[in-house]
Protein backbone atom coordinates (compact mmCIF):
# COMPACT_ATOMS: atom_id res chain seq x y z
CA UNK A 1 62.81 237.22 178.49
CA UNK A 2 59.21 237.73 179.55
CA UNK A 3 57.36 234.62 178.20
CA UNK A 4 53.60 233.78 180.01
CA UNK A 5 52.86 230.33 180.77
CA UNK A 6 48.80 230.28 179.67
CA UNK A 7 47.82 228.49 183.33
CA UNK A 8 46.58 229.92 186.35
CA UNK A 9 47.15 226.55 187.94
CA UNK A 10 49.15 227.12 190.84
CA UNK A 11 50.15 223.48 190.90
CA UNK A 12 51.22 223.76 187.13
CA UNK A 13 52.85 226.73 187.87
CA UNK A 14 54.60 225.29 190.61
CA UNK A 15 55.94 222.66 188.49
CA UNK A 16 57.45 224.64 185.60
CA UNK A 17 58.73 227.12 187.62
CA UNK A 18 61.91 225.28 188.61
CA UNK A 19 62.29 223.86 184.97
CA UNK A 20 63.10 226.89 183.40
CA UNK A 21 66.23 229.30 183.09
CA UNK A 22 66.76 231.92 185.25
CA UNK A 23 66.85 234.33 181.90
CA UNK A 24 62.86 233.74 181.90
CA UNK A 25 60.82 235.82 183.75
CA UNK A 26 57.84 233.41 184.27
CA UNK A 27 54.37 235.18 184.08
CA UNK A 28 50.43 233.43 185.04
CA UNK A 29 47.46 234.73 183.04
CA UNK A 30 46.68 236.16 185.95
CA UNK A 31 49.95 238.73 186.10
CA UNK A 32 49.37 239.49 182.41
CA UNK A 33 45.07 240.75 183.25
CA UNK A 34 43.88 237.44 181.11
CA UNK A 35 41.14 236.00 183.86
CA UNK A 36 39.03 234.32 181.21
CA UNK A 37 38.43 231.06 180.46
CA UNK A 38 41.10 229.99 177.54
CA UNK A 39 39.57 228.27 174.50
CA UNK A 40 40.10 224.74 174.76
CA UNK A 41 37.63 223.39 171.39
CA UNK A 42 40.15 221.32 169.61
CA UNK A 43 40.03 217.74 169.51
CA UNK A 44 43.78 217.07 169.93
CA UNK A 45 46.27 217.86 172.35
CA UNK A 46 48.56 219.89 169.93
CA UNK A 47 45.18 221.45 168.44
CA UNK A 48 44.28 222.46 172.21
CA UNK A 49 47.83 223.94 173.39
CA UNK A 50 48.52 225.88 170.12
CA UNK A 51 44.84 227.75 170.69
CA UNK A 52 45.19 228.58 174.07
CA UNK A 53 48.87 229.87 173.51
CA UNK A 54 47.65 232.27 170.08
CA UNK A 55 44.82 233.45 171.84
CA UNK A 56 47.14 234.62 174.45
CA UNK A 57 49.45 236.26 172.01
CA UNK A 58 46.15 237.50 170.07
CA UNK A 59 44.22 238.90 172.71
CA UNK A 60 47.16 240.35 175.16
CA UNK A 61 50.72 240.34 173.24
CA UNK A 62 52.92 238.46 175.13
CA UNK A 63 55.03 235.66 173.97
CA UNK A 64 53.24 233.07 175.51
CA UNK A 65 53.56 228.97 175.77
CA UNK A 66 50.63 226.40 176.83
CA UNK A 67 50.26 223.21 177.23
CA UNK A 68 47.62 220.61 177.24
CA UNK A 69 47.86 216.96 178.71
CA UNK A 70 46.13 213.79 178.41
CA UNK A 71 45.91 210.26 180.25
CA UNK A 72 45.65 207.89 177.47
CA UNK A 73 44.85 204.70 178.40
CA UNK A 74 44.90 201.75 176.07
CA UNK A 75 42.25 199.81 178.02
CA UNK A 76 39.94 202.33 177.24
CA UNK A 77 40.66 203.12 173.57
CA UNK A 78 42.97 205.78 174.65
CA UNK A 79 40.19 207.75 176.81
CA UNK A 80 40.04 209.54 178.47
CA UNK A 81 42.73 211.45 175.99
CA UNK A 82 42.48 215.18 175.20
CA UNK A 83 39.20 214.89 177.53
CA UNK A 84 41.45 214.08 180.53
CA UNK A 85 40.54 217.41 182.36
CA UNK A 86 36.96 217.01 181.88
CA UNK A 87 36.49 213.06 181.43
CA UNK A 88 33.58 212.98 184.36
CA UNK A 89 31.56 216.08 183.25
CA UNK A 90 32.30 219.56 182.59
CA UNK A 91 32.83 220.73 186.37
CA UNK A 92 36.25 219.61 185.75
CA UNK A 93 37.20 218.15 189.10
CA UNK A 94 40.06 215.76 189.28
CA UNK A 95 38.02 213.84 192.33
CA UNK A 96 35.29 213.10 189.69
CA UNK A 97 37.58 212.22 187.13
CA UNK A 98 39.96 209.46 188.86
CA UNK A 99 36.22 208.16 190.12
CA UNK A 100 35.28 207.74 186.89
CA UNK A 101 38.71 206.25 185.46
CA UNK A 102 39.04 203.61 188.33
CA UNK A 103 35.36 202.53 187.54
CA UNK A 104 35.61 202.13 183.86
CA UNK A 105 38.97 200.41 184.85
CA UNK A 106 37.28 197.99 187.35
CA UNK A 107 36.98 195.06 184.48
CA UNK A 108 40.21 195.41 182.51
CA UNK A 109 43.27 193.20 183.40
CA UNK A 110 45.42 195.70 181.25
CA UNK A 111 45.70 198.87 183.26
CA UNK A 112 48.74 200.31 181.11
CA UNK A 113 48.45 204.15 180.61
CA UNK A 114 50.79 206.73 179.27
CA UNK A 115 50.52 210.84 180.23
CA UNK A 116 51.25 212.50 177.03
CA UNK A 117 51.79 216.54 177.15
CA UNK A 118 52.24 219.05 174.29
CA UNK A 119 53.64 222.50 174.56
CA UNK A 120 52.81 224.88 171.99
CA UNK A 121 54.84 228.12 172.24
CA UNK A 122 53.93 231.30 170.40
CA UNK A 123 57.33 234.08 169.89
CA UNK A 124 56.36 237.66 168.69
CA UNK A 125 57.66 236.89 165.40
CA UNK A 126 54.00 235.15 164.89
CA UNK A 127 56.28 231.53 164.68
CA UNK A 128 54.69 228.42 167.20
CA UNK A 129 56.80 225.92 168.11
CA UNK A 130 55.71 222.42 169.45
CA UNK A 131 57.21 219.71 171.86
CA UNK A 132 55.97 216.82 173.62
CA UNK A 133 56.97 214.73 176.68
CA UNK A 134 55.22 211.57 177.66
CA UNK A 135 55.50 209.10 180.52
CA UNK A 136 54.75 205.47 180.40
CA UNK A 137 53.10 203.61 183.35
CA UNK A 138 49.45 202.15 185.06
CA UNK A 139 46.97 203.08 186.89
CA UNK A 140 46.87 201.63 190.41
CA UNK A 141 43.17 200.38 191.67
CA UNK A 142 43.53 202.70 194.46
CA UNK A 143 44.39 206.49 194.93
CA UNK A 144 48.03 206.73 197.10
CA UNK A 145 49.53 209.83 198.27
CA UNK A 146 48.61 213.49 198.70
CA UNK A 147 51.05 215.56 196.31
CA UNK A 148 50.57 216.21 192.53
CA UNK A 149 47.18 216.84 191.33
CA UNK A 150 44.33 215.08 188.26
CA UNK A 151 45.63 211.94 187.90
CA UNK A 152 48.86 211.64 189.96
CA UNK A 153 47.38 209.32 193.00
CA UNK A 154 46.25 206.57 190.64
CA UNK A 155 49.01 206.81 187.98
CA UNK A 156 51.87 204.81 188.75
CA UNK A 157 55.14 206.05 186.20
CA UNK A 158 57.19 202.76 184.94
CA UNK A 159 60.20 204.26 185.38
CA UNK A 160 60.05 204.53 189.26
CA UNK A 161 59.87 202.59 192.31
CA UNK A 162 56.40 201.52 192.28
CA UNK A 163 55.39 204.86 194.01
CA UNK A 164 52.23 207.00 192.17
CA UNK A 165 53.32 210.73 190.83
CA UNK A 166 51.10 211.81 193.86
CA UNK A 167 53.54 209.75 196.85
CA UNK A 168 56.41 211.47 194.92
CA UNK A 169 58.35 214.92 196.27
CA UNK A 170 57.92 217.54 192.75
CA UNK A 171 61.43 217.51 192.17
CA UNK A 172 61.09 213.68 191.77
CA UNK A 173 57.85 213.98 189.88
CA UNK A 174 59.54 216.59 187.61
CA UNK A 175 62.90 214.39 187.02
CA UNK A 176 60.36 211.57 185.40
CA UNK A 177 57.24 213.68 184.10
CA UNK A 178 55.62 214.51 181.15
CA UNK A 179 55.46 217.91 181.34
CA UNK A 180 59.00 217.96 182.39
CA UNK A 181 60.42 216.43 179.70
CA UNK A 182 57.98 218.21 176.79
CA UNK A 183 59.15 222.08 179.25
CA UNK A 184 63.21 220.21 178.77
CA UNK A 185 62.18 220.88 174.89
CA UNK A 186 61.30 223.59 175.35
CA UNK A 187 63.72 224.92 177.43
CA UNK A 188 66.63 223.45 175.22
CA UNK A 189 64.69 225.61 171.66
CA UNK A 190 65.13 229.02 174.03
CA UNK A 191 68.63 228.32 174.77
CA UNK A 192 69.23 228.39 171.14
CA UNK A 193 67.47 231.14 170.30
């Protein structure tokens, strides 16, 4: 099965790869010609991930699945949210964006967070299909480590050993992540199909 992941973000890419069955033939907007900005106007995660994956289906055909993510963090009244990617200004750089969390952080005793991802897949048939995966944990006052990307130096998951997603090797990010778990639901709806 061809099926396009809507992402040309090689450390995305890098991350679902390994998640899904051999029987998928895993294709970037890139291999499929889309090299446009995907429309991300909705004010929800689901809202965001089910437009990017139709307008990949709409504009190109392909069976296609996206996802969107957001670091909600209670502190904050759930900010930065379905803004996560863009929190410190459209320029969109994750640099920028933990700058900005760790600031508006700098007050708050309660530094509880949760990563929250939605996958919205669109099949030929015209059906979408949702699933979510979410992660509890904090954000650490300081970055640590050099792996992951956005978030993962300053978020620290509950489930682990203290370590952020960022001081973690990707196979042990993806046995406690987010995005894993929403991709295992989506993994488990194509093995049924």
């Amino acid at each position: 099965m061809r099926l396009c992941f809507a992402s040309n973000n090689a450390h995305k890419l890098d991350e679902i790869r390994p998640l899904l069955p051999a029987t998928v033939q895993l294709l970037s907007l890139a291999d499929i010609g889309c090299h446009e900005e995907l429309p991300e106007t909705q004010d929800t995660l689901e809202g965001n991930a089910r437009q990017k994956a139709q307008y990949v289906w709409d504009h190109f055909g392909v069976a296609c699945f996206a996802d969107d993510t957001g670091l909600e963090v209670p502190a904050l009244g759930g900010a930065p949210g379905v803004y996560s990617a863009r929190y410190a200004g459209p320029q969109r750089l994750a640099e920028d964006n933990v700058a900005k969390l760790l600031h508006e952080l700098r007050s708050h005793t309660d530094r509880t967070a949760r990563f929250r991802t939605v996958v919205a897949l669109v099949l030929p048939n015209g059906t979408v299909h949702e699933f979510t995966g979410a992660v509890e944990g904090h954000i650490s006052p300081e970055l640590h480590g050099s792996g992951g990307f956005g978030y993962d130096p300053v978020f620290v998951p509950a489930e682990g050993d203290g370590r952020t997603f960022a001081e973690m090797p990707l196979a042990e990010k993806n046995a406690l992540s987010h995005r894993s778990r929403a991709v295992a639901g989506l993994v488990a709806f194509l093995g049924e199909k």
